[in-house]
Protein backbone atom coordinates (compact mmCIF):
# COMPACT_ATOMS: atom_id res chain seq x y z
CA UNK A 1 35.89 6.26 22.91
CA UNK A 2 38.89 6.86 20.82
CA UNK A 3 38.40 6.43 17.25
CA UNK A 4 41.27 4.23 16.72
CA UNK A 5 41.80 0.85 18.59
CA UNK A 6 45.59 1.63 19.70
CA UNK A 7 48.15 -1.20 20.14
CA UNK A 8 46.95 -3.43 17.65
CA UNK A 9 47.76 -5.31 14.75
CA UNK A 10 45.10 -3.11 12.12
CA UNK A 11 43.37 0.20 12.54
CA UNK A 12 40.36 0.06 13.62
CA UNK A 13 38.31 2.97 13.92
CA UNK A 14 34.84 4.07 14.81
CA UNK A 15 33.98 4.30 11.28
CA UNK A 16 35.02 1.02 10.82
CA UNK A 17 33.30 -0.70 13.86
CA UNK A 18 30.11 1.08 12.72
CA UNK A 19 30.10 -0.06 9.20
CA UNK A 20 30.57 -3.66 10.37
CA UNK A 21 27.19 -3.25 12.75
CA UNK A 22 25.58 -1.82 10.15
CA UNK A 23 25.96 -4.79 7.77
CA UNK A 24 25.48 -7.25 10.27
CA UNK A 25 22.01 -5.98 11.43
CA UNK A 26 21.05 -5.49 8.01
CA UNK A 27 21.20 -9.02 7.20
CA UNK A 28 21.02 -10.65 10.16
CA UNK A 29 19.22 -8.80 12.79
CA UNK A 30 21.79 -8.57 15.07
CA UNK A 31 22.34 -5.45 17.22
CA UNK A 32 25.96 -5.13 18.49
CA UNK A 33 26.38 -2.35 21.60
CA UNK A 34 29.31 -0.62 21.65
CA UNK A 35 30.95 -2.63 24.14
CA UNK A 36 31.40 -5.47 21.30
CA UNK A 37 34.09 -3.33 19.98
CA UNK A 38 37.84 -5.19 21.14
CA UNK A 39 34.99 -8.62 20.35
CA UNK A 40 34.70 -7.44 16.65
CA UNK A 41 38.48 -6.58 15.97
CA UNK A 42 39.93 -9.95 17.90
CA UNK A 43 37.72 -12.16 15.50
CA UNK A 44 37.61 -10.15 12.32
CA UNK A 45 41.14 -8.98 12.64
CA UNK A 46 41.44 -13.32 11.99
CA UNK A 47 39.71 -12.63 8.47
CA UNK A 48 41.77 -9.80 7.69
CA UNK A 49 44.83 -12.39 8.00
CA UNK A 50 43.39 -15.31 6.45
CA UNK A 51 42.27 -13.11 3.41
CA UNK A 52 45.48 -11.23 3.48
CA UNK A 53 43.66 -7.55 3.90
CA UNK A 54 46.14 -4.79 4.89
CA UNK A 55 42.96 -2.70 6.63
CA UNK A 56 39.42 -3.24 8.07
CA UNK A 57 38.28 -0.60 5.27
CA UNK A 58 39.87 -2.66 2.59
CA UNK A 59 38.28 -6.14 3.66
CA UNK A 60 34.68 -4.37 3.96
CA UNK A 61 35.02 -2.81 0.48
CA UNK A 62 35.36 -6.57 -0.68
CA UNK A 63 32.66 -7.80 1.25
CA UNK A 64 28.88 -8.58 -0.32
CA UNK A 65 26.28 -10.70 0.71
CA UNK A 66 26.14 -13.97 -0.94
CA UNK A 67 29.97 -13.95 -1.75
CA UNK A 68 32.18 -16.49 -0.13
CA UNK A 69 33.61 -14.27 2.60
CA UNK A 70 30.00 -13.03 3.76
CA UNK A 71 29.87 -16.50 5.16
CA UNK A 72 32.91 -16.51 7.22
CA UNK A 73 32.13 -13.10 7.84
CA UNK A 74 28.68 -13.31 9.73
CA UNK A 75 30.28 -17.03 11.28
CA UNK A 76 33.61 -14.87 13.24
CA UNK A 77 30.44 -12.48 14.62
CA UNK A 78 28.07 -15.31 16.03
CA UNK A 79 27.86 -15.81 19.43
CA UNK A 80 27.61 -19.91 19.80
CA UNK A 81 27.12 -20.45 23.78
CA UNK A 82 25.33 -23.38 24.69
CA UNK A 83 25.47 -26.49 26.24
CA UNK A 84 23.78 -29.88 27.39
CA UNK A 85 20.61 -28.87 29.12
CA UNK A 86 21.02 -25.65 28.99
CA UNK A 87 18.26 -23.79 31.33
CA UNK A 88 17.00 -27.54 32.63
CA UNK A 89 13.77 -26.50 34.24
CA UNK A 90 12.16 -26.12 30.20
CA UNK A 91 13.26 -29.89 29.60
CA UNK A 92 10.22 -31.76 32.25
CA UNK A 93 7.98 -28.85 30.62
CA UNK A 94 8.67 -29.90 27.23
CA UNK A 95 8.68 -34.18 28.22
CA UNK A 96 4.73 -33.35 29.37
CA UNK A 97 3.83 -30.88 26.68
CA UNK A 98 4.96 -33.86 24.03
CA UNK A 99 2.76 -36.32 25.68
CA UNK A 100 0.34 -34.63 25.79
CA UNK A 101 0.02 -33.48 22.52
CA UNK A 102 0.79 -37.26 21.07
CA UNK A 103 -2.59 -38.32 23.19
CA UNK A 104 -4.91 -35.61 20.93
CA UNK A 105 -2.42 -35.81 17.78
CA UNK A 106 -3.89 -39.53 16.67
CA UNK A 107 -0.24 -41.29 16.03
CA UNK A 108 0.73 -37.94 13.95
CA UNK A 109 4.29 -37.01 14.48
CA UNK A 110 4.96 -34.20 16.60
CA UNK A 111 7.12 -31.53 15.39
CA UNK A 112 10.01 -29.28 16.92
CA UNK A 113 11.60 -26.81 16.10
CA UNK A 114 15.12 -25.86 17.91
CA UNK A 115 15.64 -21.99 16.42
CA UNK A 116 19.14 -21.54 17.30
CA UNK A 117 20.76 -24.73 17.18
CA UNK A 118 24.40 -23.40 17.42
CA UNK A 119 26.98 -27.12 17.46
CA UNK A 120 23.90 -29.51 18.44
CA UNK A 121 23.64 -29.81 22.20
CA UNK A 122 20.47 -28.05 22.34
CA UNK A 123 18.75 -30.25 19.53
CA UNK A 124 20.00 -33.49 20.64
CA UNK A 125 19.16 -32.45 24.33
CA UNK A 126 15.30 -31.94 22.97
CA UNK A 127 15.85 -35.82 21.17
CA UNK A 128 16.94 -36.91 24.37
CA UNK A 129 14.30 -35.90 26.49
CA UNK A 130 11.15 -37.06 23.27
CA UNK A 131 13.00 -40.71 23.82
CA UNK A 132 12.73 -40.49 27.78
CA UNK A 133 9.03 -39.08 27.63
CA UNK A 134 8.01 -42.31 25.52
CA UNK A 135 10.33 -44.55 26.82
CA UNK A 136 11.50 -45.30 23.39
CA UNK A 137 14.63 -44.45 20.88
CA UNK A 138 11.26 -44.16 17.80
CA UNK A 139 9.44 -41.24 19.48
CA UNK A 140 6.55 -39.72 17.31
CA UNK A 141 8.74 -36.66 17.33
CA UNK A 142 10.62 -34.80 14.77
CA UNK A 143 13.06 -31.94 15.18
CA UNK A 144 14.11 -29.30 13.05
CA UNK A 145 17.20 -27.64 14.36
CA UNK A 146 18.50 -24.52 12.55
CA UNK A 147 21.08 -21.70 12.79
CA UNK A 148 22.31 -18.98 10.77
CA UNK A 149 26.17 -20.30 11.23
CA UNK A 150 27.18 -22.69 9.15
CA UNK A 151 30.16 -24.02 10.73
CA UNK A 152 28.59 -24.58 13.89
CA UNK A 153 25.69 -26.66 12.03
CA UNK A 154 28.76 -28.70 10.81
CA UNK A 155 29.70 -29.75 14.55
CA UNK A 156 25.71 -30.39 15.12
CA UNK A 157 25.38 -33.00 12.56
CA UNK A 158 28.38 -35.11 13.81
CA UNK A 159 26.94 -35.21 17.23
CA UNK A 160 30.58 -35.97 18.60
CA UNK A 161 31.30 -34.32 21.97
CA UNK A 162 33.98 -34.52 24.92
CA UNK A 163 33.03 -36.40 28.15
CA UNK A 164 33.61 -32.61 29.41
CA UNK A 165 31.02 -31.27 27.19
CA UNK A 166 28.49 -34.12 28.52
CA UNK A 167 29.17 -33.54 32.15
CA UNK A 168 25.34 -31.86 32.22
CA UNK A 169 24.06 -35.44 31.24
CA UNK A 170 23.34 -38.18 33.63
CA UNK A 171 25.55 -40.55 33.16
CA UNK A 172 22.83 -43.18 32.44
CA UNK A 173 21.56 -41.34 29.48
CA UNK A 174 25.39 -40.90 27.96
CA UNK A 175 25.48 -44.39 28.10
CA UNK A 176 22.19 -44.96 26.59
CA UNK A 177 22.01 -42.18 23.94
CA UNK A 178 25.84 -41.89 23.01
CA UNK A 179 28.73 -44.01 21.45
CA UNK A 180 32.55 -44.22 22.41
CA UNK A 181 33.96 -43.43 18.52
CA UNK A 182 37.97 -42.79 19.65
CA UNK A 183 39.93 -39.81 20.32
CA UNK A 184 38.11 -39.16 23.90
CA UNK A 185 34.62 -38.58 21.73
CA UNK A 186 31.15 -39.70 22.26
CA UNK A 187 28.76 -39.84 19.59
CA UNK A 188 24.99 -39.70 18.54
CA UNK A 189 23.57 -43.24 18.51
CA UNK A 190 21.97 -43.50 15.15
CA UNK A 191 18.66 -43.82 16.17
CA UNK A 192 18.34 -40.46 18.12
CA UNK A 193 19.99 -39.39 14.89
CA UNK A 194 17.37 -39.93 13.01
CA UNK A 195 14.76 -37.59 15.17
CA UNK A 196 17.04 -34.81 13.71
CA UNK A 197 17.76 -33.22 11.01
CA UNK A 198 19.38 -29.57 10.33
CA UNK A 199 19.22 -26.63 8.27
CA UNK A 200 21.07 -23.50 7.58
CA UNK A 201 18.42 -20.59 8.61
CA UNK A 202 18.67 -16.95 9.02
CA UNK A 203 15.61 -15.61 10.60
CA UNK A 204 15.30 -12.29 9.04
CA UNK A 205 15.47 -14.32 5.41
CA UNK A 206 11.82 -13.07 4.23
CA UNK A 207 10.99 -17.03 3.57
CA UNK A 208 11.70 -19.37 5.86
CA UNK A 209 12.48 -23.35 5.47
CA UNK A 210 10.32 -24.15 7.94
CA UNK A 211 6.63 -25.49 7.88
CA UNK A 212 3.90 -26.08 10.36
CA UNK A 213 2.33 -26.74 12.48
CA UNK A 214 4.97 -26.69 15.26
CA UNK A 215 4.14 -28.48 18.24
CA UNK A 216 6.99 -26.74 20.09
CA UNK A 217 9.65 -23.69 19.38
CA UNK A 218 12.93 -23.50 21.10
CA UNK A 219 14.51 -19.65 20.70
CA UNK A 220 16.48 -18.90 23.10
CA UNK A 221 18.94 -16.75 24.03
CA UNK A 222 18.65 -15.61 19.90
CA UNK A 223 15.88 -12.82 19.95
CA UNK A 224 17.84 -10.57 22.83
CA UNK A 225 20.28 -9.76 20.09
CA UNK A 226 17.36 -8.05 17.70
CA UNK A 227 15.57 -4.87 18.37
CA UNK A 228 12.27 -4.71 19.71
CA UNK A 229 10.48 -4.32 16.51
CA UNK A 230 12.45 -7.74 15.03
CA UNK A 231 11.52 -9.20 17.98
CA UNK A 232 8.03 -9.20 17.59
CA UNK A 233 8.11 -9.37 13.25
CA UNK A 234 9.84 -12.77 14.01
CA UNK A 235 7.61 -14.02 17.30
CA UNK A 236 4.66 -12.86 14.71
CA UNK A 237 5.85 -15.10 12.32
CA UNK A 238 6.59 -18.14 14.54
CA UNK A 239 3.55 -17.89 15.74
CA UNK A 240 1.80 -18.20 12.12
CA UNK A 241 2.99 -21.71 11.84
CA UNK A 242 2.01 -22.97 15.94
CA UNK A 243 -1.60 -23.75 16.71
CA UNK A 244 -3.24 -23.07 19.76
CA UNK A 245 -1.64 -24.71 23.24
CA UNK A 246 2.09 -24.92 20.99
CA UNK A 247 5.16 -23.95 23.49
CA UNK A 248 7.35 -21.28 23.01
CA UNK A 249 10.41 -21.61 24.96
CA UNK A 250 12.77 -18.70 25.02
CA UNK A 251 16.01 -17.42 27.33
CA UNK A 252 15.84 -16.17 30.70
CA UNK A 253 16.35 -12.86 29.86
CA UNK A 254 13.98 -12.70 27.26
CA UNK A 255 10.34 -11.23 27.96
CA UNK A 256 7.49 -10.96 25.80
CA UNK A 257 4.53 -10.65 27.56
CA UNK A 258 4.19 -6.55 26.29
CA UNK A 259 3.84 -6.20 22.55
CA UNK A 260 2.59 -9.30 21.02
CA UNK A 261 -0.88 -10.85 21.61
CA UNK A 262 -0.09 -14.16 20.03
CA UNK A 263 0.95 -16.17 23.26
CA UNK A 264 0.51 -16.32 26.85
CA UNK A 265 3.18 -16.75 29.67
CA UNK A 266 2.48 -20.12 30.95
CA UNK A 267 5.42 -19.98 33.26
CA UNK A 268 8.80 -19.52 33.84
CA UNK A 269 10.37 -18.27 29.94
CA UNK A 270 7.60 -20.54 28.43
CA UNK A 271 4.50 -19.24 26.25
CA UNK A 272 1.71 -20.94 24.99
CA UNK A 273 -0.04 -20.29 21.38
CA UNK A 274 -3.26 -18.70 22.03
CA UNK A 275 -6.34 -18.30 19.81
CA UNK A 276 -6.17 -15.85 17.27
């Protein structure tokens, strides 16, 4: 690889690229491979404009955590894919596992937690399918949805999306759970609103602003971006606030049946909490 990024706008050299990784796993877990390189340039070469930086070396020097431009910083390097009903077989699992749970829970509200919430459609998706399992926009169901990127958790709480960005949803539930509000948008009805609520969370922070129990855990497509070892600290840790028969529901190319002792595979990228 050549240690310069030729034909563009800054320098960019290996030096560079590997300072940036460095900070980024540090305080957020992440692992980039190498092939994230022209990635890393195209979106922080944006920064470097915006904050009028000459060079990549000069921006870093002015970077800390906890400063201003650490936000935008760890934002331009997200990955934010997602989408209504994303990986639909979890959705039926998840409609049962809440019913079932509400049966032995004695009228106490169920909670979720939706790990990686990215701009909403996976935590309005889960609200969606708690109203359809009780037939009712007042499920016993509450849903935490978090993310370290704080401009995508922006975009969650309006719950306004494109008819393109609903196509996933049958058309009876857009018309049941969402509003026309102008400009081609549909919104959130209010009540499924009020199922959700969201929070800025990184999960390597060493506390996290989340409490048990947790009926069910949505992470995925998150944990594939951490080494092995964060892997497991942070499935450890989910784990301490699930009790037994809770659902873990991670990506399709996640695995994490080697390792970790705390759940079992209960099917297809699901895991149930097992006794300690």
């Amino acid at each position: 690889m050549s240690d310069i990024l030729v034909g563009t706008e800054f320098a960019f050299s290996n030096q560079d690229f590997d300072r940036i990784r460095t900070l980024l796993r540090q305080h957020t877990g992440i692992s980039l491979s190498d092939a994230k390189r022209s990635m890393v340039y195209s979106r922080l070469a944006r920064r470097l404009r915006a904050t009028g930086r000459s060079s990549f070396s000069a921006y870093l020097e002015g970077l800390r955590a906890g400063a201003p431009e650490w936000e935008y910083f760890v934002n331009a390097l997200t990955t934010n894919l997602t989408y209504f009903y994303r990986e639909s077989h979890h959705f039926p699992i998840l409609a049962a596992h809440l019913k079932r749970r509400a049966a032995e829970n004695n009228g106490q509200p169920l909670q979720v937690w939706c790990a990686a919430a990215s701009s909403g459609e996976e935590a309005w998706t889960l609200a969606i399918t708690a109203a359809e399992a009780f037939s009712s926009l007042a499920p016993p169901v509450r849903i935490l949805a978090t993310d370290l990127d704080t401009q995508v958790l922006s975009l969650a709480r309006q719950g306004a999306y494109r008819s393109d960005q609903l196509v996933r949803v049958p058309d009876e539930q857009v018309r049941r759970y969402f509003r026309p509000q102008g400009d081609g948008l549909y919104g959130v009805r209010p009540e499924l609103r009020a199922l959700v609520s969201f929070r800025q969370q990184n999960l390597l922070d060493p506390v996290w602003r989340v409490r048990g129990p947790l009926d069910a855990v949505f992470c995925r497509n998150v944990l594939i971006y951490f080494d092995r070892p964060t892997q497991l600290n942070v499935i450890e840790r989910m784990a301490s606030l699930m009790p037994p028969g809770a659902l873990l529901f991670v990506g399709h190319s996640e695995s994490f049946s080697q390792g970790q002792h705390k759940f079992q595979l209960q099917g297809r990228t699901v895991y149930a909490r097992v006794r300690d």
